[in-house]
PDB file of N, CA and C in Angstrom:
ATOM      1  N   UNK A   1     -14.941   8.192  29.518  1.00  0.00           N
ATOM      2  CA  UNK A   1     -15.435   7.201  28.579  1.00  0.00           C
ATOM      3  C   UNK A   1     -14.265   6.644  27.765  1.00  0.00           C
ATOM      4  N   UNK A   2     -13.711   5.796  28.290  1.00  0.00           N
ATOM      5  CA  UNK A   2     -12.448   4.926  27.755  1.00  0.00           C
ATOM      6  C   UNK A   2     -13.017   4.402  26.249  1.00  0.00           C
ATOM      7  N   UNK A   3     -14.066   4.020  26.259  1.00  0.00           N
ATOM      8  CA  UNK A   3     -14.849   3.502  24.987  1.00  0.00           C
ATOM      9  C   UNK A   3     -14.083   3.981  23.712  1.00  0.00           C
ATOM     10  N   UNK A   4     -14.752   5.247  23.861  1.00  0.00           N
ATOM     11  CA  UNK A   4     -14.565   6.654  23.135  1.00  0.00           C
ATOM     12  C   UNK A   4     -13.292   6.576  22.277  1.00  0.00           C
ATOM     13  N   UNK A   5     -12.476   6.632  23.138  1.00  0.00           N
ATOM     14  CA  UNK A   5     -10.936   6.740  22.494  1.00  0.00           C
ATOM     15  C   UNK A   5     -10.538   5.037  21.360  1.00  0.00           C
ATOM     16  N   UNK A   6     -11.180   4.382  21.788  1.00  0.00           N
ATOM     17  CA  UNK A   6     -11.142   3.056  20.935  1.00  0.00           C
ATOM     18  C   UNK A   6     -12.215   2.424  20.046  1.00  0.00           C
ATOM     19  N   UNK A   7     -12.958   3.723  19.496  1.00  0.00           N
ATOM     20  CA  UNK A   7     -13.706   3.334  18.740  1.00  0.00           C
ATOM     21  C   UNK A   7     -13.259   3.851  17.156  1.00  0.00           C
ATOM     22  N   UNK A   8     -12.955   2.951  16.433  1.00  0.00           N
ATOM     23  CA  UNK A   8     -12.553   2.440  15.132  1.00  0.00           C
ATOM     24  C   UNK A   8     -13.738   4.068  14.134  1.00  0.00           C
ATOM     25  N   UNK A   9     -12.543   5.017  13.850  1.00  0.00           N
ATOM     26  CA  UNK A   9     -13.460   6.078  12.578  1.00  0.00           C
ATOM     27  C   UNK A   9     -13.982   5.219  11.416  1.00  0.00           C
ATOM     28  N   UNK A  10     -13.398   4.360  11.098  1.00  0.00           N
ATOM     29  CA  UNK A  10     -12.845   3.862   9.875  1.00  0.00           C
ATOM     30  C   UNK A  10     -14.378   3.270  10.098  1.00  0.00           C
ATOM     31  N   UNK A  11     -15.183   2.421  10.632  1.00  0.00           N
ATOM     32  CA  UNK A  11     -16.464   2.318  10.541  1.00  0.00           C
ATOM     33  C   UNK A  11     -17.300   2.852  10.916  1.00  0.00           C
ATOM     34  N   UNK A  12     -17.790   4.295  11.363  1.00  0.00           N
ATOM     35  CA  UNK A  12     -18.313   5.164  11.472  1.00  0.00           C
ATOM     36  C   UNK A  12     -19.276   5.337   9.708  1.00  0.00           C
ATOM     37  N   UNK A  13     -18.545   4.485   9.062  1.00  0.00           N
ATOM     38  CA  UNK A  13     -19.359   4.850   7.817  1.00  0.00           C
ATOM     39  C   UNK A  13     -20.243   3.665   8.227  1.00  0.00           C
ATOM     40  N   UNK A  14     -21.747   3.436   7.901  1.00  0.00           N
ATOM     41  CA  UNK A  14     -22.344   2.166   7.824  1.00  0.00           C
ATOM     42  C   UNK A  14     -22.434   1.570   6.601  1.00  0.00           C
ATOM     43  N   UNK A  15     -22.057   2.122   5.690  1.00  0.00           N
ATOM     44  CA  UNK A  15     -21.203   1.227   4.141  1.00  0.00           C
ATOM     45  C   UNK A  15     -20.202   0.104   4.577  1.00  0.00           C
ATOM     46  N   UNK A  16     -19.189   0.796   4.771  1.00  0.00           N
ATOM     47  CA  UNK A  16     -18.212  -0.066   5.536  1.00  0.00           C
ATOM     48  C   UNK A  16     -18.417  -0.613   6.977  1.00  0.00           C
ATOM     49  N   UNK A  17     -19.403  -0.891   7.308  1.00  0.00           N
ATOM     50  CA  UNK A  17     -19.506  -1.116   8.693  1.00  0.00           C
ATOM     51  C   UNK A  17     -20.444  -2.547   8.013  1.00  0.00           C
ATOM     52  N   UNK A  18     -21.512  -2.322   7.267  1.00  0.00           N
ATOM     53  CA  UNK A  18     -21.666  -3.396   6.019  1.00  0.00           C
ATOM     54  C   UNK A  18     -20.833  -3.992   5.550  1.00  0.00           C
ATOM     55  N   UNK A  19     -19.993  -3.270   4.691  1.00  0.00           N
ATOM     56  CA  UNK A  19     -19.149  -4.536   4.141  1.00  0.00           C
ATOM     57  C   UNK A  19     -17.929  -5.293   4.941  1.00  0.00           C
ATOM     58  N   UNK A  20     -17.639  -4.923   6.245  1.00  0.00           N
ATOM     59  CA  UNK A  20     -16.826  -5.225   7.287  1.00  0.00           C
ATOM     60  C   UNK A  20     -17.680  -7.071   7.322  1.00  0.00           C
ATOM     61  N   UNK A  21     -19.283  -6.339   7.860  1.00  0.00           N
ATOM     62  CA  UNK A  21     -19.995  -7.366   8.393  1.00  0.00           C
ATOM     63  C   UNK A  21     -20.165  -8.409   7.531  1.00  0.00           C
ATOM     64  N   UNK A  22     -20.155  -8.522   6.389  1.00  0.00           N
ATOM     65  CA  UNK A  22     -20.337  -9.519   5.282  1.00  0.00           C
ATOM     66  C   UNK A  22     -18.963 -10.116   5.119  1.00  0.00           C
ATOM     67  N   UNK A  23     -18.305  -9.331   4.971  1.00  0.00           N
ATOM     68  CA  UNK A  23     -16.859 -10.106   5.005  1.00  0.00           C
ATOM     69  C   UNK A  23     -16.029 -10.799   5.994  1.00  0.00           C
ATOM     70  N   UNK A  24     -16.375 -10.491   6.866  1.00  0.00           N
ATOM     71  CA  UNK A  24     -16.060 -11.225   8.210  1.00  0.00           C
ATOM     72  C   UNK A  24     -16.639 -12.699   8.387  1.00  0.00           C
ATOM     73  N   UNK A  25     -18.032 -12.871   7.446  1.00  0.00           N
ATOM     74  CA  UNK A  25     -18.110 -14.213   7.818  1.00  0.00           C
ATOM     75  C   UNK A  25     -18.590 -14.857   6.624  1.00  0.00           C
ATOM     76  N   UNK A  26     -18.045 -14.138   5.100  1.00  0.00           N
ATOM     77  CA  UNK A  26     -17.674 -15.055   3.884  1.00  0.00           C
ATOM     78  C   UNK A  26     -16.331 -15.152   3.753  1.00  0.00           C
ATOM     79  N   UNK A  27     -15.825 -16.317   3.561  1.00  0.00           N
ATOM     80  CA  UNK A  27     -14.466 -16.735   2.897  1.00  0.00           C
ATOM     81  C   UNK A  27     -14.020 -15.249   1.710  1.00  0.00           C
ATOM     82  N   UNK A  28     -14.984 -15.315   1.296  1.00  0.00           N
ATOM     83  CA  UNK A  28     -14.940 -13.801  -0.135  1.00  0.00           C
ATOM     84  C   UNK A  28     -16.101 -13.657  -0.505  1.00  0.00           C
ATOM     85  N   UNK A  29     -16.333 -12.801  -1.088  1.00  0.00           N
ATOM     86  CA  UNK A  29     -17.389 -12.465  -2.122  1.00  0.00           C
ATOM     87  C   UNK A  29     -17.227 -11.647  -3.240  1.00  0.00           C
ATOM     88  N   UNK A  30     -18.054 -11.766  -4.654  1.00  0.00           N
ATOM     89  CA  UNK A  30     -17.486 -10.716  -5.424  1.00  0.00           C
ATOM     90  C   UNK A  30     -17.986  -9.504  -5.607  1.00  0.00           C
ATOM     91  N   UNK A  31     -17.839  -8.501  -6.781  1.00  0.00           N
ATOM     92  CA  UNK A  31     -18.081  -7.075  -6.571  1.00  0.00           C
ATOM     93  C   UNK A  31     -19.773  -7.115  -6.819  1.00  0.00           C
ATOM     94  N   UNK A  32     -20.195  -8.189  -7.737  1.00  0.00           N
ATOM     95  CA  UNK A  32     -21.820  -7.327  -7.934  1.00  0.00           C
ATOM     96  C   UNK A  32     -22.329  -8.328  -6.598  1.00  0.00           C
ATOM     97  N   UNK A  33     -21.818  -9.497  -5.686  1.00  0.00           N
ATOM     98  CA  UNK A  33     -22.394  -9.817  -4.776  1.00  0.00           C
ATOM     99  C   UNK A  33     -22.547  -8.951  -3.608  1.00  0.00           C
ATOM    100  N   UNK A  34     -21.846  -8.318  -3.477  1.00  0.00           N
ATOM    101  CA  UNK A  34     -21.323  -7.314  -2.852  1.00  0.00           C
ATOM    102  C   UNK A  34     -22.560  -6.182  -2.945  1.00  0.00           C
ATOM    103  N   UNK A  35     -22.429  -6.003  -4.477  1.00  0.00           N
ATOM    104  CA  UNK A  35     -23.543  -4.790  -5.208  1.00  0.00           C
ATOM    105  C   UNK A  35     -24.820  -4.812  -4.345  1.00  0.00           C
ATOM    106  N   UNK A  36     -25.193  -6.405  -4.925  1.00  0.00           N
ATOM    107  CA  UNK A  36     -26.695  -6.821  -4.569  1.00  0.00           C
ATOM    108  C   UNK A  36     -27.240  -6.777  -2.787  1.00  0.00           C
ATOM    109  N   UNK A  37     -26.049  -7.106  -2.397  1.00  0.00           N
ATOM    110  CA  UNK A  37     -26.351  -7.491  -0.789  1.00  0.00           C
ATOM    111  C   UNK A  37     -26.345  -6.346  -0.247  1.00  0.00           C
ATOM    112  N   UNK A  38     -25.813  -5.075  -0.430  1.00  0.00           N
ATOM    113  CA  UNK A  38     -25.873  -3.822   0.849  1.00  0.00           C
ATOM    114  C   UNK A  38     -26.817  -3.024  -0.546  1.00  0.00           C
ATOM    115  N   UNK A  39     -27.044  -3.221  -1.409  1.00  0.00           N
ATOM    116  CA  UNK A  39     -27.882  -2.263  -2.263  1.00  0.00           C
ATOM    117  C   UNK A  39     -27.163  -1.282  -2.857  1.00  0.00           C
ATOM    118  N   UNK A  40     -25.510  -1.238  -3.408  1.00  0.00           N
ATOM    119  CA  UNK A  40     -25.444   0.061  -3.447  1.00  0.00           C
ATOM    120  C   UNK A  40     -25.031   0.349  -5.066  1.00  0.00           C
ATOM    121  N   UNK A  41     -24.252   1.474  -5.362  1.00  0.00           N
ATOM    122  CA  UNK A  41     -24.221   1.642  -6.903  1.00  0.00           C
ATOM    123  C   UNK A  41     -22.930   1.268  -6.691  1.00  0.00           C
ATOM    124  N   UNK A  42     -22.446   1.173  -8.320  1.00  0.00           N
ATOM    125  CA  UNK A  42     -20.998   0.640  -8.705  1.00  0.00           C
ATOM    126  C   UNK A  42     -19.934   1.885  -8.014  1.00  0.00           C
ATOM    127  N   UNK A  43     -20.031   3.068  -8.222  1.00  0.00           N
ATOM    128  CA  UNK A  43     -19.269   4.336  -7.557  1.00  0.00           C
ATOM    129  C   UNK A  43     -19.236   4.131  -6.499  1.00  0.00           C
ATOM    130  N   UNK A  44     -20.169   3.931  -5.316  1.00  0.00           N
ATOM    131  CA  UNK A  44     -20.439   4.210  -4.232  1.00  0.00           C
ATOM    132  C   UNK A  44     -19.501   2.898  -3.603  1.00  0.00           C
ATOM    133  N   UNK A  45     -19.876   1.560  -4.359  1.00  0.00           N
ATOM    134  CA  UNK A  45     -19.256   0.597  -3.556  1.00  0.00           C
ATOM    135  C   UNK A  45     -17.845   0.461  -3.566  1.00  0.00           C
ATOM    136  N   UNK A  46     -17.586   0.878  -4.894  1.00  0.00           N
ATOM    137  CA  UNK A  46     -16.096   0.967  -5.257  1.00  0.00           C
ATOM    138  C   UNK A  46     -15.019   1.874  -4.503  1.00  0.00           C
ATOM    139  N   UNK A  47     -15.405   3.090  -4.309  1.00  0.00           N
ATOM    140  CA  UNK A  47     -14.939   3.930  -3.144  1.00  0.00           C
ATOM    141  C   UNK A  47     -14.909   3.406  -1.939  1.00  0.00           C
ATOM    142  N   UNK A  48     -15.908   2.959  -1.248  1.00  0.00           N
ATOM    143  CA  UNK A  48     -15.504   1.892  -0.053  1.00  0.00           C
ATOM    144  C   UNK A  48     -14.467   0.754  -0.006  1.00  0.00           C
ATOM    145  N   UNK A  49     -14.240   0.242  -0.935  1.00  0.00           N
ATOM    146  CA  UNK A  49     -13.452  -1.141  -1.163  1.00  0.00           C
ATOM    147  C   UNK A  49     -12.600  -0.405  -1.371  1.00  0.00           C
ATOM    148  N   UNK A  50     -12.528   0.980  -1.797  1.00  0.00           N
ATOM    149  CA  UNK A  50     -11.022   1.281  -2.225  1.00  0.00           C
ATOM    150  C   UNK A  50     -10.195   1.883  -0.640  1.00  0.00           C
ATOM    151  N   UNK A  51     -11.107   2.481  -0.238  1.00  0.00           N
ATOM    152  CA  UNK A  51     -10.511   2.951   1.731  1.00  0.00           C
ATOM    153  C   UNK A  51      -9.976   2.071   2.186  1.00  0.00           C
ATOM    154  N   UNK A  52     -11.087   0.938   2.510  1.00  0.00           N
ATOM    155  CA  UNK A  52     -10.748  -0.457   2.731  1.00  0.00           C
ATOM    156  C   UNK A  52      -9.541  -1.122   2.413  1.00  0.00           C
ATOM    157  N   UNK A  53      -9.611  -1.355   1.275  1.00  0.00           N
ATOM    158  CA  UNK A  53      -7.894  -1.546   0.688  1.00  0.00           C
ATOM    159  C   UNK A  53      -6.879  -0.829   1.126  1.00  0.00           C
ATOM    160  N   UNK A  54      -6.834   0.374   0.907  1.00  0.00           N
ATOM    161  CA  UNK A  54      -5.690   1.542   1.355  1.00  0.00           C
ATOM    162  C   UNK A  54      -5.282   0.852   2.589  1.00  0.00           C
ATOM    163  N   UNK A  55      -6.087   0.638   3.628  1.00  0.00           N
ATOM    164  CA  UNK A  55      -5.845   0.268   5.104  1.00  0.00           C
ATOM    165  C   UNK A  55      -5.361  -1.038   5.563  1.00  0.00           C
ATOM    166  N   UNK A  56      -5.402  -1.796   4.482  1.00  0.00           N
ATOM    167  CA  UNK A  56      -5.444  -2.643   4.183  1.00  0.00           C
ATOM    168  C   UNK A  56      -6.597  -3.926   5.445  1.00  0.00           C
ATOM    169  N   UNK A  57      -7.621  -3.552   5.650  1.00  0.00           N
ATOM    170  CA  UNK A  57      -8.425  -4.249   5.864  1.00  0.00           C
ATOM    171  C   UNK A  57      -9.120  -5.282   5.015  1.00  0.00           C
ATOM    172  N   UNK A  58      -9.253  -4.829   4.139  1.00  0.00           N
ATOM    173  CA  UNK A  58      -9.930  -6.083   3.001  1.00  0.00           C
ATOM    174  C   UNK A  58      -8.579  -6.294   1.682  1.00  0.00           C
ATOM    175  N   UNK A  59      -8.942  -7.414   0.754  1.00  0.00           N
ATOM    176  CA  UNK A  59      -7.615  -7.878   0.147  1.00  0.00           C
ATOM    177  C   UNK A  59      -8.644  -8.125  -1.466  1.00  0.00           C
ATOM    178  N   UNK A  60      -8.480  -8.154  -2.383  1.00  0.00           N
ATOM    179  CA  UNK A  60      -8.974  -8.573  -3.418  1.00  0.00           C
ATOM    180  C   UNK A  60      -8.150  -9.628  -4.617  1.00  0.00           C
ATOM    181  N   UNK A  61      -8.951 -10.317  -5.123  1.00  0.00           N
ATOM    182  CA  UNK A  61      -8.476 -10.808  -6.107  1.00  0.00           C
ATOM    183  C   UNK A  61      -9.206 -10.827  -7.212  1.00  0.00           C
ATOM    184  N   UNK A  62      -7.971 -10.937  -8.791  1.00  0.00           N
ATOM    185  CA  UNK A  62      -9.134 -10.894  -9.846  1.00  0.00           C
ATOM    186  C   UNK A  62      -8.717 -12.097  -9.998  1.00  0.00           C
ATOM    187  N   UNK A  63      -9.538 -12.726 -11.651  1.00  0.00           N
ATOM    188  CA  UNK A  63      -9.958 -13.658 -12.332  1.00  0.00           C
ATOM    189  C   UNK A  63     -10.416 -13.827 -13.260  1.00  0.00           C
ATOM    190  N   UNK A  64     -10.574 -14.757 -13.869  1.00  0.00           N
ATOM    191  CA  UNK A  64     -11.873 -14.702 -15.156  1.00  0.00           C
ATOM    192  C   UNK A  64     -12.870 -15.729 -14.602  1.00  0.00           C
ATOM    193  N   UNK A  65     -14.298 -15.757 -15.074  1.00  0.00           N
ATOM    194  CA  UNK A  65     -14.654 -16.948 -14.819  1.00  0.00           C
ATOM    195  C   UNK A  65     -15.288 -17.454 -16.347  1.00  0.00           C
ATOM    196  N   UNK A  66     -14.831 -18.036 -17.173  1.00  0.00           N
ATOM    197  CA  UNK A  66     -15.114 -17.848 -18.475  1.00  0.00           C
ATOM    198  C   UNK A  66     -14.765 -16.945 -18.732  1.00  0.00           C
ATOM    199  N   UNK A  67     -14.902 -16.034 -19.830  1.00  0.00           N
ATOM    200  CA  UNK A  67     -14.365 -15.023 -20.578  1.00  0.00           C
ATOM    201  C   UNK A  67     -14.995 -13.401 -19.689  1.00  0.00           C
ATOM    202  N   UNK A  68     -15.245 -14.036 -18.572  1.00  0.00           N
ATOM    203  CA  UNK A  68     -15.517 -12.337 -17.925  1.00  0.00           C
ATOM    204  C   UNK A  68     -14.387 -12.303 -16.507  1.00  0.00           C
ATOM    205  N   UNK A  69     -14.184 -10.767 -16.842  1.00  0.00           N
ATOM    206  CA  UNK A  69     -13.549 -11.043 -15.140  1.00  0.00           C
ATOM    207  C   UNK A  69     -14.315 -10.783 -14.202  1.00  0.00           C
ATOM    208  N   UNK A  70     -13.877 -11.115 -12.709  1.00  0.00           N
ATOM    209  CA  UNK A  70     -14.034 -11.695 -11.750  1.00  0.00           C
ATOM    210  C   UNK A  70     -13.489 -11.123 -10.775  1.00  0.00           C
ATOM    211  N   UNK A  71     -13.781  -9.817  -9.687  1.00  0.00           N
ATOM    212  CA  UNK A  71     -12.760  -9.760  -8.371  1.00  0.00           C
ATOM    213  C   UNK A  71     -13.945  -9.782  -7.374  1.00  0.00           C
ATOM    214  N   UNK A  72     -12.982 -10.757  -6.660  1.00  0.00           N
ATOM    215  CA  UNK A  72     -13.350 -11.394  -5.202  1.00  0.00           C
ATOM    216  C   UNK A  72     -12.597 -10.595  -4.247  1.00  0.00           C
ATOM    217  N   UNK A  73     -13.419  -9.880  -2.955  1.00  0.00           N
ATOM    218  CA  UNK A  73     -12.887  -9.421  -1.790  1.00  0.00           C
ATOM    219  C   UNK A  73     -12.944 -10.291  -0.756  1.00  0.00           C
ATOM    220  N   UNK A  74     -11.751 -10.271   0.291  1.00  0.00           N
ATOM    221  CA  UNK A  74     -11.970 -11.104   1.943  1.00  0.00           C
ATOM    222  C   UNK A  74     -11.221  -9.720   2.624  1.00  0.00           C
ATOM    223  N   UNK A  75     -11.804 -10.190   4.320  1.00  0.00           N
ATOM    224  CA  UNK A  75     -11.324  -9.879   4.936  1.00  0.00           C
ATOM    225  C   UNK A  75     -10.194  -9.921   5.258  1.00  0.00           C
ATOM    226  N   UNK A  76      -9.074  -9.281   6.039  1.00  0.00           N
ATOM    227  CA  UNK A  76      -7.604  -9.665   5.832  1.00  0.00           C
ATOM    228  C   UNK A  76      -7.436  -9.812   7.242  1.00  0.00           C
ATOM    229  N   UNK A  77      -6.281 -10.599   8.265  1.00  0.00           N
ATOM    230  CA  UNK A  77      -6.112 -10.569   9.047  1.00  0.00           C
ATOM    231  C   UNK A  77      -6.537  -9.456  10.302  1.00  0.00           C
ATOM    232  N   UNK A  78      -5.645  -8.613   9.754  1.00  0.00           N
ATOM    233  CA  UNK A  78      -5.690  -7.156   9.898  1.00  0.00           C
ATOM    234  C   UNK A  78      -7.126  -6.504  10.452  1.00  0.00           C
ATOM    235  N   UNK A  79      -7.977  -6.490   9.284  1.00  0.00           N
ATOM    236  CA  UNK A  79      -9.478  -6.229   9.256  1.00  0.00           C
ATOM    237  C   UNK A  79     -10.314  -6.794   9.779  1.00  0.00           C
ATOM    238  N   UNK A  80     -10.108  -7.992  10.309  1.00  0.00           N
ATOM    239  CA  UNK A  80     -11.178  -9.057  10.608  1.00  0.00           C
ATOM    240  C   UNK A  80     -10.851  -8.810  12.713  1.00  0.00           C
ATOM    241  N   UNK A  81      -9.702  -8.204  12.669  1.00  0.00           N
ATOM    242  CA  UNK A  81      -8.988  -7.994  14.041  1.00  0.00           C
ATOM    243  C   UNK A  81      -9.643  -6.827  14.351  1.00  0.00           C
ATOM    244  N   UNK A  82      -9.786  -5.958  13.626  1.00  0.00           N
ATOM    245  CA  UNK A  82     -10.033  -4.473  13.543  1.00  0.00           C
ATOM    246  C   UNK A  82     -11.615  -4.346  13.930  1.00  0.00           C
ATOM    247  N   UNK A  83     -12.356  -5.218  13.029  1.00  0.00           N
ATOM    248  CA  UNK A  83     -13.798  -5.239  13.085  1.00  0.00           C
ATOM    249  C   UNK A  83     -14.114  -5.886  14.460  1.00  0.00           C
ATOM    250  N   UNK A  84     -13.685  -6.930  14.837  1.00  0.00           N
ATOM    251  CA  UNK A  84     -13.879  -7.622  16.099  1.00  0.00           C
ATOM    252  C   UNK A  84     -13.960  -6.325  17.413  1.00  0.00           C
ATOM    253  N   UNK A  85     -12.574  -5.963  17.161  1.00  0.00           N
ATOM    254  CA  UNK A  85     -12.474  -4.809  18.500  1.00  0.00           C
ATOM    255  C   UNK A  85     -13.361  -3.705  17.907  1.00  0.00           C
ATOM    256  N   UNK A  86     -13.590  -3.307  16.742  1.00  0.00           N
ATOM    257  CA  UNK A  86     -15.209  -2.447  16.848  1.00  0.00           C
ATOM    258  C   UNK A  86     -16.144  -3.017  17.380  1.00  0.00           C
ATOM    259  N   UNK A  87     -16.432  -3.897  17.424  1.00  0.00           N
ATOM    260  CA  UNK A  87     -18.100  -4.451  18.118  1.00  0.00           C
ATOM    261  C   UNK A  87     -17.898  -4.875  19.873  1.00  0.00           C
ATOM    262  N   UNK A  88     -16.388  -5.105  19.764  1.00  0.00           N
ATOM    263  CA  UNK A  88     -16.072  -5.210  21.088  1.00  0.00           C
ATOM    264  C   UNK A  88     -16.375  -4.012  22.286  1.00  0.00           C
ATOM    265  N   UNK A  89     -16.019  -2.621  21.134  1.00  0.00           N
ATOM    266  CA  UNK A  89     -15.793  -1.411  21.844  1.00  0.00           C
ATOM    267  C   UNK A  89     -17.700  -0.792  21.978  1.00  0.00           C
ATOM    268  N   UNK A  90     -18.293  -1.057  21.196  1.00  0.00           N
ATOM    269  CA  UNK A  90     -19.337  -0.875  20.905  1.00  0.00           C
ATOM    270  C   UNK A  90     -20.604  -1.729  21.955  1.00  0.00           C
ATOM    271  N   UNK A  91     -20.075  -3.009  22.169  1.00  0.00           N
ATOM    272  CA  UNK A  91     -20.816  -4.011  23.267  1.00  0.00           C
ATOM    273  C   UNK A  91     -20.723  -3.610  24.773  1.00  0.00           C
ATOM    274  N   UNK A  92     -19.112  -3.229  24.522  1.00  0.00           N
ATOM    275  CA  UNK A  92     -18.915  -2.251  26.148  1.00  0.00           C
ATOM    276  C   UNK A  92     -19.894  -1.261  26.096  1.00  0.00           C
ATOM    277  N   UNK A  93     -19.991  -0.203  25.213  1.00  0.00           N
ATOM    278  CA  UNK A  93     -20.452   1.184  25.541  1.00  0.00           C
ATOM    279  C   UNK A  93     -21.973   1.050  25.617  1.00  0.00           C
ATOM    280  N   UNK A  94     -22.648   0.089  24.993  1.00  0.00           N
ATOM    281  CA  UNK A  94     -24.177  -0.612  24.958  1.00  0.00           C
ATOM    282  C   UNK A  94     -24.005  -0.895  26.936  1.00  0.00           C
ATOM    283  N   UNK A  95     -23.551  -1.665  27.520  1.00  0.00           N
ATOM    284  CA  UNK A  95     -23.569  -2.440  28.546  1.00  0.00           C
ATOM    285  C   UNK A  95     -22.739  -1.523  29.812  1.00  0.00           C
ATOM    286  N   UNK A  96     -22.423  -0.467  29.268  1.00  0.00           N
ATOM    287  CA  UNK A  96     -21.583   0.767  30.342  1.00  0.00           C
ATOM    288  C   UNK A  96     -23.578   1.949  30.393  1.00  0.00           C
ATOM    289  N   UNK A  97     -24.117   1.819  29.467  1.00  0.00           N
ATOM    290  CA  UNK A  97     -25.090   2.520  29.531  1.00  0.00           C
ATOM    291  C   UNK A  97     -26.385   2.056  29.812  1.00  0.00           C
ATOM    292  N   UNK A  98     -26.807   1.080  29.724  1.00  0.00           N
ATOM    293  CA  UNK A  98     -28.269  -0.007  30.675  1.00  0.00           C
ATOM    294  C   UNK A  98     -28.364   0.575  31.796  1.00  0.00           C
TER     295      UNK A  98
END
């Protein structure tokens, strides 16, 4: 099972396998959009974005927007490459098993 050996740990979480999927096809989004859309708590999401980062798969920026701040995440080159060949590796192993 060649699959096997090329399947991405790093989304094995379905947190991040979520926020992979949202980010891949927004320009950005910010942290409570983020919040609202996979359902999760401020700890929980923040630890993901922070893996994420380390790996540098996702990229952030802050801001203000008016007198509050503002950080926006995207996908990064890197990540958006990374996620592709997960679903790639994943479409094989669906279509190696029919």
């Amino acid at each position: 099972m060649e699959w096997l050996e090329k399947f991405n740990k790093v989304f094995e979480s379905k947190i991040r396998l979520g926020l992979m999927s949202v980010l891949v096809v927004n320009d950005s989004l910010s942290f409570n959009e983020l919040k609202d859309l996979l359902q999760l708590t401020d700890g929980n999401l923040a630890s993901h974005l922070k893996a994420l980062e380390e790996i540098k798969y996702i990229a952030f920026q802050k801001q203000f927007a008016g007198r509050k701040p503002l950080t926006t995440y995207k996908a990064t080159e890197s990540g958006h490459k990374a996620f592709t060949e997960h679903l790639q590796v994943l479409e094989n192993m669906i279509r190696e098993n029919l």
